[in-house]
C-alpha atoms as a PDB file:
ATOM      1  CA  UNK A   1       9.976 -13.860  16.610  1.00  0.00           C
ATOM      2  CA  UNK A   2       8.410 -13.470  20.117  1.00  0.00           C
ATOM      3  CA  UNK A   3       7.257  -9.869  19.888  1.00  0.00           C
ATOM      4  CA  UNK A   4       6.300  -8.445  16.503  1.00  0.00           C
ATOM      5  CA  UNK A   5       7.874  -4.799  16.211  1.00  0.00           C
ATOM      6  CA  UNK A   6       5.034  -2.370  16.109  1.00  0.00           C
ATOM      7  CA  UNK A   7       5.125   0.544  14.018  1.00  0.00           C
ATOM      8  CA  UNK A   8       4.248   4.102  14.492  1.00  0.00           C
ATOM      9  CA  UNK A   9       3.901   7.297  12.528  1.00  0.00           C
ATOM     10  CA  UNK A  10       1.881  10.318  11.547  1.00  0.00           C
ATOM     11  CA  UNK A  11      -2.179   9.957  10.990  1.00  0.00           C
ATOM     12  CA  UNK A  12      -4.976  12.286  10.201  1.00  0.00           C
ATOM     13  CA  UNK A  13      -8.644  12.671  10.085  1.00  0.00           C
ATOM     14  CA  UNK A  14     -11.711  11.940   9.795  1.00  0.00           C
ATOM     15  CA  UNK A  15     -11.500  15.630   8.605  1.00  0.00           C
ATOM     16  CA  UNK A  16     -15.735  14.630   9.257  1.00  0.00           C
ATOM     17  CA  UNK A  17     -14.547  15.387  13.341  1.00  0.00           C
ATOM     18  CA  UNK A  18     -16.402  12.040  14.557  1.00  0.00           C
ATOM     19  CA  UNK A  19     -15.641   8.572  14.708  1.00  0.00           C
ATOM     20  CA  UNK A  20     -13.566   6.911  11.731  1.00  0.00           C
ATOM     21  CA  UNK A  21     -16.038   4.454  10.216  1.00  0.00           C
ATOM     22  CA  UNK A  22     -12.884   3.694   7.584  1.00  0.00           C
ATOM     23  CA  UNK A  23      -8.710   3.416   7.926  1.00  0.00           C
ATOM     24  CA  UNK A  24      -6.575   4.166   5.329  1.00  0.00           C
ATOM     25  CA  UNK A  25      -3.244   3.153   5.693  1.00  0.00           C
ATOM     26  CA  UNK A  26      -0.380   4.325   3.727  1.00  0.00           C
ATOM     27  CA  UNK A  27       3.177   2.666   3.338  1.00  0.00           C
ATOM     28  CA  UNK A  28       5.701   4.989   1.739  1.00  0.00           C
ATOM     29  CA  UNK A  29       8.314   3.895   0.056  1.00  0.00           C
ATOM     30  CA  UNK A  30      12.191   3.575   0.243  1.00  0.00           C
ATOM     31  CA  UNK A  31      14.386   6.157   2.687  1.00  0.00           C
ATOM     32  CA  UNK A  32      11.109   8.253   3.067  1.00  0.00           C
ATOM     33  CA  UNK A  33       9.355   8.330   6.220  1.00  0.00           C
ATOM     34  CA  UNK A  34       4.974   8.437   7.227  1.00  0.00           C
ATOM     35  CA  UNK A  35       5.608  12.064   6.972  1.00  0.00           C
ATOM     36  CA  UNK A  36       6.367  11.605   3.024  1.00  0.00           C
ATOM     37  CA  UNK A  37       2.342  10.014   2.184  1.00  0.00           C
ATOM     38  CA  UNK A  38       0.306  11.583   5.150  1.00  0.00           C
ATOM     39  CA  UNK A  39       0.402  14.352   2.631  1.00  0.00           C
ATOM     40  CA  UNK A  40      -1.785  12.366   0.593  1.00  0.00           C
ATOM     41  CA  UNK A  41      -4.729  12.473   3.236  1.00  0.00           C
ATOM     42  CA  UNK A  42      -6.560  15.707   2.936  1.00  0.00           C
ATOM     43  CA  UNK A  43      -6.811  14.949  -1.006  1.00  0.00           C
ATOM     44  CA  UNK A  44      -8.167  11.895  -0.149  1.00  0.00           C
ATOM     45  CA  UNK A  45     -10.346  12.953   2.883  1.00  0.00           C
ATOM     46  CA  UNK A  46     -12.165  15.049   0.183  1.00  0.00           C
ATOM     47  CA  UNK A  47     -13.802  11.444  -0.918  1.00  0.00           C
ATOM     48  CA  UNK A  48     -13.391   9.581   2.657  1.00  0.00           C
ATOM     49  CA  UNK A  49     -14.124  12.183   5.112  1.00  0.00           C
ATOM     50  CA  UNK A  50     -15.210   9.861   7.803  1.00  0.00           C
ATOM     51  CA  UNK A  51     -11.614   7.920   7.233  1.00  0.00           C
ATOM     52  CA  UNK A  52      -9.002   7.991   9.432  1.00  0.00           C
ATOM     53  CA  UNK A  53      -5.817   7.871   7.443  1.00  0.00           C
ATOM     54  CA  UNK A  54      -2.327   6.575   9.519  1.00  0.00           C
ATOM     55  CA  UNK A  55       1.160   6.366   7.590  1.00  0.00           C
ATOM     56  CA  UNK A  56       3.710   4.351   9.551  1.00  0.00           C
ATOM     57  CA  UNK A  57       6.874   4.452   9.664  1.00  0.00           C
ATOM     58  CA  UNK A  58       8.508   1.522   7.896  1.00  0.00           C
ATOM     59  CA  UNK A  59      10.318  -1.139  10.646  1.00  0.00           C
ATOM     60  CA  UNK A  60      14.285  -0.538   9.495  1.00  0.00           C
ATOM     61  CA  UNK A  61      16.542   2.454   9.134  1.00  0.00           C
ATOM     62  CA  UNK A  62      17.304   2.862   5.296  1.00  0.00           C
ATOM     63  CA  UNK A  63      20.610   1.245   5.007  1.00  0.00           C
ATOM     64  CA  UNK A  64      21.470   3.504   1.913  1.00  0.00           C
ATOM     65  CA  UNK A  65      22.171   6.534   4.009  1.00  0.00           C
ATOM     66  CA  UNK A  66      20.165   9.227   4.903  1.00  0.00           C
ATOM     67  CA  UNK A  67      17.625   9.895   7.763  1.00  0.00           C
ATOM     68  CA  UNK A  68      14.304   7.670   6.071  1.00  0.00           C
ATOM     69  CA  UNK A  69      13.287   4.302   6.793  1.00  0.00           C
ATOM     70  CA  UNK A  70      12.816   0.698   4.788  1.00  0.00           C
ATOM     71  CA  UNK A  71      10.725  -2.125   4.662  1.00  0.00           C
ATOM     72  CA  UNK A  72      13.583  -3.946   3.256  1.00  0.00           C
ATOM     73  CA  UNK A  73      17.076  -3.508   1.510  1.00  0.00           C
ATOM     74  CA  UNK A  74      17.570  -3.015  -1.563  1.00  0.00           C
ATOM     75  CA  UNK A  75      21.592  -3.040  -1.759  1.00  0.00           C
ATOM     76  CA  UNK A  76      21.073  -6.584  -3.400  1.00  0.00           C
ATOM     77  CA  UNK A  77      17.925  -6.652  -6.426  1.00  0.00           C
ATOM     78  CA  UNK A  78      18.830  -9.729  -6.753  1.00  0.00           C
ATOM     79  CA  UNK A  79      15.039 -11.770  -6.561  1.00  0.00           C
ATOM     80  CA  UNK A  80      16.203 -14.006  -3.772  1.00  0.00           C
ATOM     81  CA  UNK A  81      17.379 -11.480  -0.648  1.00  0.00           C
ATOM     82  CA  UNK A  82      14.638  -9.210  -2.101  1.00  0.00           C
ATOM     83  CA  UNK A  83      11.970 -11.952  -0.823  1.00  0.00           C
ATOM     84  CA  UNK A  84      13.354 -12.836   2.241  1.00  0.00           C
ATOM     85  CA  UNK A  85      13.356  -8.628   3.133  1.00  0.00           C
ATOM     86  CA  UNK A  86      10.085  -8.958   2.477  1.00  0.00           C
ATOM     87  CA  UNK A  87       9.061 -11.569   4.163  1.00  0.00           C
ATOM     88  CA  UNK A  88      11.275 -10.404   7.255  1.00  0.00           C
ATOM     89  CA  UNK A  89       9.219  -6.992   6.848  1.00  0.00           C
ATOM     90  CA  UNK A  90       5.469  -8.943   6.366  1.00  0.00           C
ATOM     91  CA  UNK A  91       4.153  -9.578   9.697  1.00  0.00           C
ATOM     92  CA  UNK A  92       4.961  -6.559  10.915  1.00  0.00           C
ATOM     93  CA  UNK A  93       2.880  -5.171   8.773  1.00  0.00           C
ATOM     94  CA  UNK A  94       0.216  -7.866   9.219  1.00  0.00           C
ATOM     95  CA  UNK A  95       0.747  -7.006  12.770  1.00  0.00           C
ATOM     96  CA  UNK A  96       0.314  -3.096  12.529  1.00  0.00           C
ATOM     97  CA  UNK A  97      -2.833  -4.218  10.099  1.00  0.00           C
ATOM     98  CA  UNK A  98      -4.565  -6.124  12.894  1.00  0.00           C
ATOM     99  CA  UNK A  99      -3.853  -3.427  15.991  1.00  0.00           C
ATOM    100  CA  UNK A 100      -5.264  -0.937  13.935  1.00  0.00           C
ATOM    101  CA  UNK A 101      -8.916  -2.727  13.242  1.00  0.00           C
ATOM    102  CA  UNK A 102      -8.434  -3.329  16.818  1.00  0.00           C
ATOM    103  CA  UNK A 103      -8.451  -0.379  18.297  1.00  0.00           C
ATOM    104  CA  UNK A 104     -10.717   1.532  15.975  1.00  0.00           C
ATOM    105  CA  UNK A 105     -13.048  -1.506  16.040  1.00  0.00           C
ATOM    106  CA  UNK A 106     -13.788  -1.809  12.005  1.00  0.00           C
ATOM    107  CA  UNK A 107     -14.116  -4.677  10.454  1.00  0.00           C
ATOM    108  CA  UNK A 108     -11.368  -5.623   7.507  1.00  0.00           C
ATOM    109  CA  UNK A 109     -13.549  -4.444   4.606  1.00  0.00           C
ATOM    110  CA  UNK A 110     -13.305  -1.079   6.098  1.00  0.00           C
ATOM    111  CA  UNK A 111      -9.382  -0.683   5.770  1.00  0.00           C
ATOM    112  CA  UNK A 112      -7.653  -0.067   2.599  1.00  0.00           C
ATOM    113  CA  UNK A 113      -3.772  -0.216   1.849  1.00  0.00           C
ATOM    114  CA  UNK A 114      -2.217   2.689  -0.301  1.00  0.00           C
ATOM    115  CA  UNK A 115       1.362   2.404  -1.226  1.00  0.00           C
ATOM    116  CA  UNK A 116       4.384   3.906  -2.870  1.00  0.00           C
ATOM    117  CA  UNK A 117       7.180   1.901  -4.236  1.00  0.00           C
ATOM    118  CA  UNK A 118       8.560  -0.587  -1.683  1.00  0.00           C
ATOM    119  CA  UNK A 119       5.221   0.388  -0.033  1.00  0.00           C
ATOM    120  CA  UNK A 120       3.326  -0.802  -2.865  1.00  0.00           C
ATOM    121  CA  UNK A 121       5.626  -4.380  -3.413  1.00  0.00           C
ATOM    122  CA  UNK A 122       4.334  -4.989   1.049  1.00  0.00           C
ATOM    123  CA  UNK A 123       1.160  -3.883   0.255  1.00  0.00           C
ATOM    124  CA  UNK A 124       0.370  -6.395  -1.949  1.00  0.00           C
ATOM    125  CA  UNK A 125       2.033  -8.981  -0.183  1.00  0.00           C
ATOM    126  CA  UNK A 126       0.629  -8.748   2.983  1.00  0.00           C
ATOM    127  CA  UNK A 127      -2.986  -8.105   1.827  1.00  0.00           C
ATOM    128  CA  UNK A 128      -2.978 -11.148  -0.519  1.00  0.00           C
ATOM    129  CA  UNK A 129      -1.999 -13.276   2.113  1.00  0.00           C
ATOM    130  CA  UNK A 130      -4.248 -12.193   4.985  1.00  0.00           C
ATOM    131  CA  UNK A 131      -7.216 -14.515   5.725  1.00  0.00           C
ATOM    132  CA  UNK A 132      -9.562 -11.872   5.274  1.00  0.00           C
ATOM    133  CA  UNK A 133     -10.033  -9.590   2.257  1.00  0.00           C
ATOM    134  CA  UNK A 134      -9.231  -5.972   3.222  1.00  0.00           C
ATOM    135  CA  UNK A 135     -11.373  -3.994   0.976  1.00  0.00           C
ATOM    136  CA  UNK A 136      -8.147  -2.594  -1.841  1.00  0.00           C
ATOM    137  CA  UNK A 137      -5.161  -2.190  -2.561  1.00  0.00           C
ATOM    138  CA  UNK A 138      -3.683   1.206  -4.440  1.00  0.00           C
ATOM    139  CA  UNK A 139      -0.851   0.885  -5.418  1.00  0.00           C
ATOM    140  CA  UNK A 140       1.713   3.469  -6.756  1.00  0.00           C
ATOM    141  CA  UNK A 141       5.059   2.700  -8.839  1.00  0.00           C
ATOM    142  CA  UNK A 142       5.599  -0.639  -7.518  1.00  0.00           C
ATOM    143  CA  UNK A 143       5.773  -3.951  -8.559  1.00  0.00           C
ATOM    144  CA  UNK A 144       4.578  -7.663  -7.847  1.00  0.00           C
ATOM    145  CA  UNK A 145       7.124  -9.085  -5.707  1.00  0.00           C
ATOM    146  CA  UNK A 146       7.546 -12.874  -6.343  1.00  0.00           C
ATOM    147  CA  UNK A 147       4.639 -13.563  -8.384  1.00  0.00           C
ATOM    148  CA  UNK A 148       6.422 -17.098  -8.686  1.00  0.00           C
ATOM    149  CA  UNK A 149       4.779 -17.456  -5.406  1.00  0.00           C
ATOM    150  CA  UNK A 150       1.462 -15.765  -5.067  1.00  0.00           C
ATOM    151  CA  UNK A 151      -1.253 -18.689  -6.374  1.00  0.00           C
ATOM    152  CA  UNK A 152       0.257 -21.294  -4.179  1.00  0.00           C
ATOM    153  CA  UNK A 153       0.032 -18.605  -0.782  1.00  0.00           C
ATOM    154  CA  UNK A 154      -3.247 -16.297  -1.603  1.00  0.00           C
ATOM    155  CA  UNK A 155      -5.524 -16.128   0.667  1.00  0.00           C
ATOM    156  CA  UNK A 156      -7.972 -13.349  -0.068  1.00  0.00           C
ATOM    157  CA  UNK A 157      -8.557 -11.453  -3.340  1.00  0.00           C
ATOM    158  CA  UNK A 158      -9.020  -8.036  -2.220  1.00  0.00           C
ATOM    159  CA  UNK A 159      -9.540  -5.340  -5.494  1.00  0.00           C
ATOM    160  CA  UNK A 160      -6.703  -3.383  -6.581  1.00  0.00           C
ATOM    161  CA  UNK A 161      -5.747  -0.363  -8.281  1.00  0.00           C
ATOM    162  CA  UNK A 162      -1.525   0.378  -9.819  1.00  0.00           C
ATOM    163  CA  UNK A 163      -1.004   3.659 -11.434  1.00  0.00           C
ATOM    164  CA  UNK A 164       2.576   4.030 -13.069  1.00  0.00           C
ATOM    165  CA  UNK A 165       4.384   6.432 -14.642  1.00  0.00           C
ATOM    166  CA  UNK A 166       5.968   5.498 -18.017  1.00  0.00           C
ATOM    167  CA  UNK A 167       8.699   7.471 -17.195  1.00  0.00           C
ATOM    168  CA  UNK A 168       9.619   5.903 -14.381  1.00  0.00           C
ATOM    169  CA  UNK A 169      13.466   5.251 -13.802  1.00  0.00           C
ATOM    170  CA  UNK A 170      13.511   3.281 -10.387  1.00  0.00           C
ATOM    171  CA  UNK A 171      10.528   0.631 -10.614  1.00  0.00           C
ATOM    172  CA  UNK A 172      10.463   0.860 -14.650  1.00  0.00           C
ATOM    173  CA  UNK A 173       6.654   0.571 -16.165  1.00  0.00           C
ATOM    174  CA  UNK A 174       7.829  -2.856 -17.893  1.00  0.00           C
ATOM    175  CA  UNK A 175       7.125  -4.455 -14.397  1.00  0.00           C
ATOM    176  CA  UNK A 176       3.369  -3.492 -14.427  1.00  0.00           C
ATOM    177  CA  UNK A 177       2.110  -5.991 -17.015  1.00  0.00           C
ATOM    178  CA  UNK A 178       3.634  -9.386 -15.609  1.00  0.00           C
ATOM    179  CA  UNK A 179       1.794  -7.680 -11.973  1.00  0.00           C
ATOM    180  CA  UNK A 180      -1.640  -7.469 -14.046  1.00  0.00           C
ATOM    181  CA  UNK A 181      -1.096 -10.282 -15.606  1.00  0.00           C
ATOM    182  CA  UNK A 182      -0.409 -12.288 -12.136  1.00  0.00           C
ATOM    183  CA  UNK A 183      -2.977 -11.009 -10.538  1.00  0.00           C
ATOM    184  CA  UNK A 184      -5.721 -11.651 -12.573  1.00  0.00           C
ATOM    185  CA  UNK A 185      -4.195 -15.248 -12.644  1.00  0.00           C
ATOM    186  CA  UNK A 186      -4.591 -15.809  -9.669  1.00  0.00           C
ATOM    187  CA  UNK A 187      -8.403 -14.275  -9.463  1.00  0.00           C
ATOM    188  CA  UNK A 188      -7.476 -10.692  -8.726  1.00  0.00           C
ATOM    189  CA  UNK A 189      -9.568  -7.938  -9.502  1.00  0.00           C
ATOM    190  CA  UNK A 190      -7.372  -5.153 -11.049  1.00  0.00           C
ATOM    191  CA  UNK A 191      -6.893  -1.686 -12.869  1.00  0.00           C
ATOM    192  CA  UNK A 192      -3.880  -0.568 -14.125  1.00  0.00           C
ATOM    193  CA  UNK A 193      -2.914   2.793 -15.062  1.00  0.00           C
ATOM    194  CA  UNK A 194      -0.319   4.074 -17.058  1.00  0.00           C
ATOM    195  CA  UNK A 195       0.622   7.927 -16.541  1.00  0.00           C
ATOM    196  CA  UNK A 196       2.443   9.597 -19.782  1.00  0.00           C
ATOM    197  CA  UNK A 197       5.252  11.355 -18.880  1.00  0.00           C
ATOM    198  CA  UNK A 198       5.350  10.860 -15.012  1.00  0.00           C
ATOM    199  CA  UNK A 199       8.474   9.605 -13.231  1.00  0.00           C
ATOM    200  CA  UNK A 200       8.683   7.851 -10.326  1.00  0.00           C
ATOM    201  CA  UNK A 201       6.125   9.832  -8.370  1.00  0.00           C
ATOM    202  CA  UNK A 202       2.326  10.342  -7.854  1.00  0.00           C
ATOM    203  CA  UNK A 203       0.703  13.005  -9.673  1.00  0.00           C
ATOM    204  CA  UNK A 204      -2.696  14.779  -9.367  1.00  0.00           C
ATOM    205  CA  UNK A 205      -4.685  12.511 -12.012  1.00  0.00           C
ATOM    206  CA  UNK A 206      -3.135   9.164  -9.958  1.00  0.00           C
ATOM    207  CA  UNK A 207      -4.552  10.547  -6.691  1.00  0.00           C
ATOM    208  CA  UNK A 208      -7.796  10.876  -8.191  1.00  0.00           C
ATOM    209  CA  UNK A 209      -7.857   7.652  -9.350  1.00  0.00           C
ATOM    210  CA  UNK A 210      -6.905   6.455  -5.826  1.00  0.00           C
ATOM    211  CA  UNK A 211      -9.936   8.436  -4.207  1.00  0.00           C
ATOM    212  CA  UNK A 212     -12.812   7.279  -6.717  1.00  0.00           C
ATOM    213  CA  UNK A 213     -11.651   3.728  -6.318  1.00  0.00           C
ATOM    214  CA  UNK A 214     -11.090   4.125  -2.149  1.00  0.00           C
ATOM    215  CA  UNK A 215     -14.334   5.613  -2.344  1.00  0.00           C
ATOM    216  CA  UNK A 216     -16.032   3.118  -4.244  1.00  0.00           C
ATOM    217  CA  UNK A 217     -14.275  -0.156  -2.189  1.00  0.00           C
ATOM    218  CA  UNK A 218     -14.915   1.548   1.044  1.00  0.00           C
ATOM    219  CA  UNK A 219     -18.427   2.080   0.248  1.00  0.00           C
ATOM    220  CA  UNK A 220     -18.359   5.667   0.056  1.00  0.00           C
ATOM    221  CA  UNK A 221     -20.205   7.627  -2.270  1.00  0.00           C
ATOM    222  CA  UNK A 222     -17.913   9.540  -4.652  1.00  0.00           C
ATOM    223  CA  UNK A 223     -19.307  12.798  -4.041  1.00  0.00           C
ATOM    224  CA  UNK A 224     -19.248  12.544  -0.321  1.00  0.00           C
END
């Protein structure tokens, strides 16, 4: 590929007014759009109010109808075309990861990765594999794509966070423990988080999880 696509969506913040001395970015998940998580950033601005938070749009039309975006298909689940969408879809994010320390000049420990779903499954991907630790990774109702492959291709253990419904009936919570399990394999630092009763979504208790531990990886105290 001789020209990475670059990706571009809504952002917010710092709700602080000056200069972001964090970036949050979050990837949303399949047939939704940046509009669908930039949502998430005034909750948590509350904890990171010096972080700018940008939402991108993912790189391909959704290919399941409607008006959203993907990161990759999903027509075939099948473990093998499932990879290669992902790794199609992972230096584009890598890319969109690097222009945006660039331009706001902070250094990877100051950028954290929130995602939903498919957001979640490049989320982990990319950050594992980047030379330099990001500071986290939270990720909501996703799952550990390939874990066949991750101790032979990690590069950086960045902390992470995975909250997950139990009643979740598109990324089913039975996925979560071979992810935990992989990850701390493979030298990981993780949390896991099961929500009773929750679907595939992110509810009020997840999103405070994800602000105490963006606060705390960010270096942010949690009562800023």
């Amino acid at each position: 590929m001789s020209e990475i696509q670059q990706l571009f969506g809504p952002s917010g913040g710092p709700a602080s007014g000056g200069a972001p001395k964090q970036v949050v970015i979050l990837a949303h998940g399949l047939g939704a759009d940046g509009n669908d998580l930039i949502g998430l950033a005034p909750y948590f601005a509350q904890a990171l109010p010096d972080a700018l938070f940008i939402s991108p749009n993912a790189p391909f039309q959704c290919d399941m109808g409607g008006f959203g975006y993907q990161w990759f298909s999903y027509q075939d689940r099948a473990p093998a075309p499932v990879l290669a969408g992902v790794r199609a879809a992972a230096p584009i994010l890598d890319a969109f990861i690097d222009r945006v320390l660039a331009e706001t000049g902070l250094p990877d420990d100051k950028l954290a990765l929130v995602g939903f779903s498919q957001g979640t499954m490049m989320s982990l991907f990319v950050a594992l594999r980047r030379a330099k630790p990001i500071a986290g990774i939270v990720g909501f109702s996703g799952r550990l794509i390939a874990p066949e492959t991750l101790a032979g291709e990690i590069k950086s253990r960045p902390p992470v966070v995975l909250v997950h419904g139990d009643r979740d009936d598109i990324v089913p919570i039975a996925v979560l423990p071979e992810a935990v399990n992989t990850l701390k394999a493979t030298g990981v630092p993780v949390d896991a988080y099961v929500r009773s009763g929750l679907t595939h979504s992110i509810d009020p208790e997840g999103i405070e999880i994800g602000s105490e531990f963006l606060a705390r990886v960010l270096g942010v105290s949690a009562t800023a």
